[in-house]
N, C-alpha and C. Protein backbone atom coordinates (compact mmCIF):
# COMPACT_ATOMS: atom_id res chain seq x y z
N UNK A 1 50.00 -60.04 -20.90
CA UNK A 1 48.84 -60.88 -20.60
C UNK A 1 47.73 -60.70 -21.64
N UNK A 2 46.99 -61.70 -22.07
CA UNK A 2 46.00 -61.65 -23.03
C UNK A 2 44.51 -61.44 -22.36
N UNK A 3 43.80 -60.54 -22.74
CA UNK A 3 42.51 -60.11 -22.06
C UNK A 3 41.50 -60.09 -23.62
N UNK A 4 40.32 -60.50 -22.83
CA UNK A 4 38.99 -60.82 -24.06
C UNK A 4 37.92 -60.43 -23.02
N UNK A 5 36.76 -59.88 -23.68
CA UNK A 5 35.88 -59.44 -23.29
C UNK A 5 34.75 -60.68 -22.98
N UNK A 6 34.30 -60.50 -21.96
CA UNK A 6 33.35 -61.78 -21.17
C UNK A 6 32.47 -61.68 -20.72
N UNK A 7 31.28 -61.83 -21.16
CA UNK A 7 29.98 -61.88 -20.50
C UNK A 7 29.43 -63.47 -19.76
N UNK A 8 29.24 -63.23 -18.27
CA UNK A 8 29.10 -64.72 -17.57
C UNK A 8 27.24 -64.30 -17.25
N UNK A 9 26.36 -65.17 -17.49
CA UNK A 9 24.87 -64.56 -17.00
C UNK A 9 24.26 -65.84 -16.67
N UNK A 10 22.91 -65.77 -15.70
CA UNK A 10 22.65 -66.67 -15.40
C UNK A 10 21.33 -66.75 -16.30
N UNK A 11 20.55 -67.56 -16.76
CA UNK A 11 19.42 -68.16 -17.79
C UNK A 11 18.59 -68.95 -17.38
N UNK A 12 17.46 -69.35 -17.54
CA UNK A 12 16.37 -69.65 -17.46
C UNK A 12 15.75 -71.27 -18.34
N UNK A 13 15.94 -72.11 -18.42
CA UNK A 13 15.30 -73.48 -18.91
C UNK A 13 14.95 -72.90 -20.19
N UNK A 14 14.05 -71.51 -20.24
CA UNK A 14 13.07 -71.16 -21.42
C UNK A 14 14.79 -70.06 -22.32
N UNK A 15 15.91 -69.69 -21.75
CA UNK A 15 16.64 -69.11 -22.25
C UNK A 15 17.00 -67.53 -22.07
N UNK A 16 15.40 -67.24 -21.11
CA UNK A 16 15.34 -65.88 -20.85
C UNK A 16 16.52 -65.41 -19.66
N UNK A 17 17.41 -64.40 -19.73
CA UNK A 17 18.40 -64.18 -18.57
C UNK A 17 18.12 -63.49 -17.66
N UNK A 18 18.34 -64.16 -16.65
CA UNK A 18 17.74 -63.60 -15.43
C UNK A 18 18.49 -62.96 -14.58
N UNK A 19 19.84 -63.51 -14.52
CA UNK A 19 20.98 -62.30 -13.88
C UNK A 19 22.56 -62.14 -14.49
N UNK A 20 22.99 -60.93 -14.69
CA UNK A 20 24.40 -60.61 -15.05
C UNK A 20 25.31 -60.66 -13.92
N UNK A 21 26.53 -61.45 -14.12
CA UNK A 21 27.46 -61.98 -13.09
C UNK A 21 28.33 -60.36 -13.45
N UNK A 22 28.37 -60.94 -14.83
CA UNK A 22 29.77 -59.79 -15.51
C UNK A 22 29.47 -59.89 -16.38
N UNK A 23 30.64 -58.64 -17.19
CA UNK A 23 30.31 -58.05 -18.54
C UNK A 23 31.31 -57.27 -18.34
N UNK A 24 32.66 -57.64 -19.42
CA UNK A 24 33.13 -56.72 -19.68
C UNK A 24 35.03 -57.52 -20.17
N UNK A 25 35.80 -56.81 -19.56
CA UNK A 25 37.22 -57.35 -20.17
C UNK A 25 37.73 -58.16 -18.99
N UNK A 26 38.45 -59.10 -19.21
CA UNK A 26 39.07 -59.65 -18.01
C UNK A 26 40.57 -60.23 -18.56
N UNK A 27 41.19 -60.05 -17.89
CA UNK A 27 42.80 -60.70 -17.88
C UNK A 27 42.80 -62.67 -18.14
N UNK A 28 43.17 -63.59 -18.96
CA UNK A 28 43.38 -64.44 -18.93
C UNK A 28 44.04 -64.96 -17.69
N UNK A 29 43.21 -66.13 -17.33
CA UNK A 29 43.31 -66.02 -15.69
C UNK A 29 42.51 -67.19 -15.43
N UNK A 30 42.26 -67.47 -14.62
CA UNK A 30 41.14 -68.04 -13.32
C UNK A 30 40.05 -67.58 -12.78
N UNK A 31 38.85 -67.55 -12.52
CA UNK A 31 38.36 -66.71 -11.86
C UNK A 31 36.58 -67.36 -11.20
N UNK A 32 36.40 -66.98 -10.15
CA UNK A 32 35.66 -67.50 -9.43
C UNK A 32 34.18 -66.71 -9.76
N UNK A 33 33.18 -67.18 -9.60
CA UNK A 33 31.66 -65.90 -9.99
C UNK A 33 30.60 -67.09 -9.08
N UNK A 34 30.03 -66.25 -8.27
CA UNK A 34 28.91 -66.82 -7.81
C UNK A 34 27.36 -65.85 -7.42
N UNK A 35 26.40 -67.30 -7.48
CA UNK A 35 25.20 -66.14 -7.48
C UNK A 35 24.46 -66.43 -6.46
N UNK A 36 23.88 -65.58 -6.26
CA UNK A 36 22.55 -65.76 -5.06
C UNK A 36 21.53 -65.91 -5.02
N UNK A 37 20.93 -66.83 -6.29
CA UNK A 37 19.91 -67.06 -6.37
C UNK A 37 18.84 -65.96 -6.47
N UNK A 38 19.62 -64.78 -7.08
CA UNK A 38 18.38 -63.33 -7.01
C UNK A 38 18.28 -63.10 -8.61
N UNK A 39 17.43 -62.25 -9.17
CA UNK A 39 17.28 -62.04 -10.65
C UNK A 39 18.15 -60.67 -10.47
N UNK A 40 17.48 -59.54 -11.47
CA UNK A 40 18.16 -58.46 -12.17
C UNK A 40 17.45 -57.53 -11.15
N UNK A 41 16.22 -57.86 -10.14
CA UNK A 41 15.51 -56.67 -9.15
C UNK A 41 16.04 -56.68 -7.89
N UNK A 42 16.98 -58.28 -7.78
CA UNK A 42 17.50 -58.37 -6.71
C UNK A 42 16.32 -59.36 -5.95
N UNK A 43 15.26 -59.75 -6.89
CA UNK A 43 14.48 -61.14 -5.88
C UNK A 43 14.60 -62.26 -6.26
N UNK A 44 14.69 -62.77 -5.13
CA UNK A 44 14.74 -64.12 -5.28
C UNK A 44 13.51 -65.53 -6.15
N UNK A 45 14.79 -65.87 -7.04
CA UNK A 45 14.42 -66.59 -8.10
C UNK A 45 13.56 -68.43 -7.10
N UNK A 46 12.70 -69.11 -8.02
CA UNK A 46 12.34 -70.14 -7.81
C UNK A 46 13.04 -71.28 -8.00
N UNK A 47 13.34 -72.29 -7.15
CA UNK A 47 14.09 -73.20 -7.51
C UNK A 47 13.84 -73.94 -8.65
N UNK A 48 14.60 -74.62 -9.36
CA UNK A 48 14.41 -75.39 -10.33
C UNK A 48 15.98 -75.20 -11.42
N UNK A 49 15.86 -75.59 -12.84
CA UNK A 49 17.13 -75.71 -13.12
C UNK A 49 17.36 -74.31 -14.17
N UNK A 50 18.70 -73.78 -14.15
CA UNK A 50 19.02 -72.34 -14.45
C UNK A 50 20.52 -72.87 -15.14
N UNK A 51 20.85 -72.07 -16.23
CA UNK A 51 22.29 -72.16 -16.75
C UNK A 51 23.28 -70.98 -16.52
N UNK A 52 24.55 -71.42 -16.20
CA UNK A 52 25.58 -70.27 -16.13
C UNK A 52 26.02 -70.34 -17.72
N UNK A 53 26.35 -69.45 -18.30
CA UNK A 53 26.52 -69.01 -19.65
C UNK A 53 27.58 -68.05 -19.46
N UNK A 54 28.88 -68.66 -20.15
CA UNK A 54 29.98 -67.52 -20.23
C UNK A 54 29.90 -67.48 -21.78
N UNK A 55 30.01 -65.74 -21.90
CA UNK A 55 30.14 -66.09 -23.55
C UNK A 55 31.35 -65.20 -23.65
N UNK A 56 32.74 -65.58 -24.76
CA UNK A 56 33.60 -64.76 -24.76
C UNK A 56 33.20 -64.49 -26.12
N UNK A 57 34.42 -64.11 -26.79
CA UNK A 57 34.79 -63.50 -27.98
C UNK A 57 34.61 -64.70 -29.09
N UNK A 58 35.09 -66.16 -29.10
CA UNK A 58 35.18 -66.57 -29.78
C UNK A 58 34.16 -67.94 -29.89
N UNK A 59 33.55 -67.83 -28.47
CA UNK A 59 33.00 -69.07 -27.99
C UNK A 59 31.76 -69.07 -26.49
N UNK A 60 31.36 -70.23 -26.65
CA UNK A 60 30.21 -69.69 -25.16
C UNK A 60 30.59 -71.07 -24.18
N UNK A 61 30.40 -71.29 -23.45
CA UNK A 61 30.71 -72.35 -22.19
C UNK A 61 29.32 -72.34 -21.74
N UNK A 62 28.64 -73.54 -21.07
CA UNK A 62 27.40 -73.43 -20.83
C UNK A 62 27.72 -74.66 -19.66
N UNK A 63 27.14 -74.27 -18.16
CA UNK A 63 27.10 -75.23 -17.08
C UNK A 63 25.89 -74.76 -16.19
N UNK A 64 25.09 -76.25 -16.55
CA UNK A 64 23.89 -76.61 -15.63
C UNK A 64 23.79 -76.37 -14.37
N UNK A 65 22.64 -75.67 -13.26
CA UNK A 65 22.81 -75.70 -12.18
C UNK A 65 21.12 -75.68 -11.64
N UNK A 66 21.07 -76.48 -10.81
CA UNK A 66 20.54 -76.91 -10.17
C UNK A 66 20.28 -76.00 -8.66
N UNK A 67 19.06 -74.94 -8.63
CA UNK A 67 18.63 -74.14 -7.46
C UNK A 67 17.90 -75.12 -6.72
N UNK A 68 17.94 -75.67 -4.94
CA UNK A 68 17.14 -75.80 -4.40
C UNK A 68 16.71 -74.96 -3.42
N UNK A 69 15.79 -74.53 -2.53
CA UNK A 69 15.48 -74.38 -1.59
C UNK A 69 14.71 -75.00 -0.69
């Protein structure tokens, strides 16, 4: 199986990151990551729009998301 190192984080409109999903090696695969709307202290972030950011080894993936409360 082929494994690459993966950082998934969540970001800020302005770019600043506000929470780490993961970090680290993962098996080529599938894989599910979700957040709770909390930062890096564990409080809860303000709604508005935030990016999921996977960055691997060779490349970054970037998907829009939309917090309401």
């Amino acid at each position: 199986p082929t494994t690459e190192s993966v950082k998934i984080s969540i970001v800020d409109i302005l770019g600043r990151e506000i929470a780490e999903l993961h970090s680290g090696v993962l098996f080529q695969g599938i894989y599910k990551f979700s957040w709770n709307g909390t930062n890096h202290l564990g409080l809860s972030v303000a709604s508005g729009t935030y990016f999921a950011v996977a960055g691997f080894e060779k490349n970054t993936q970037i998907q829009k998301l939309l917090l309401l409360k």
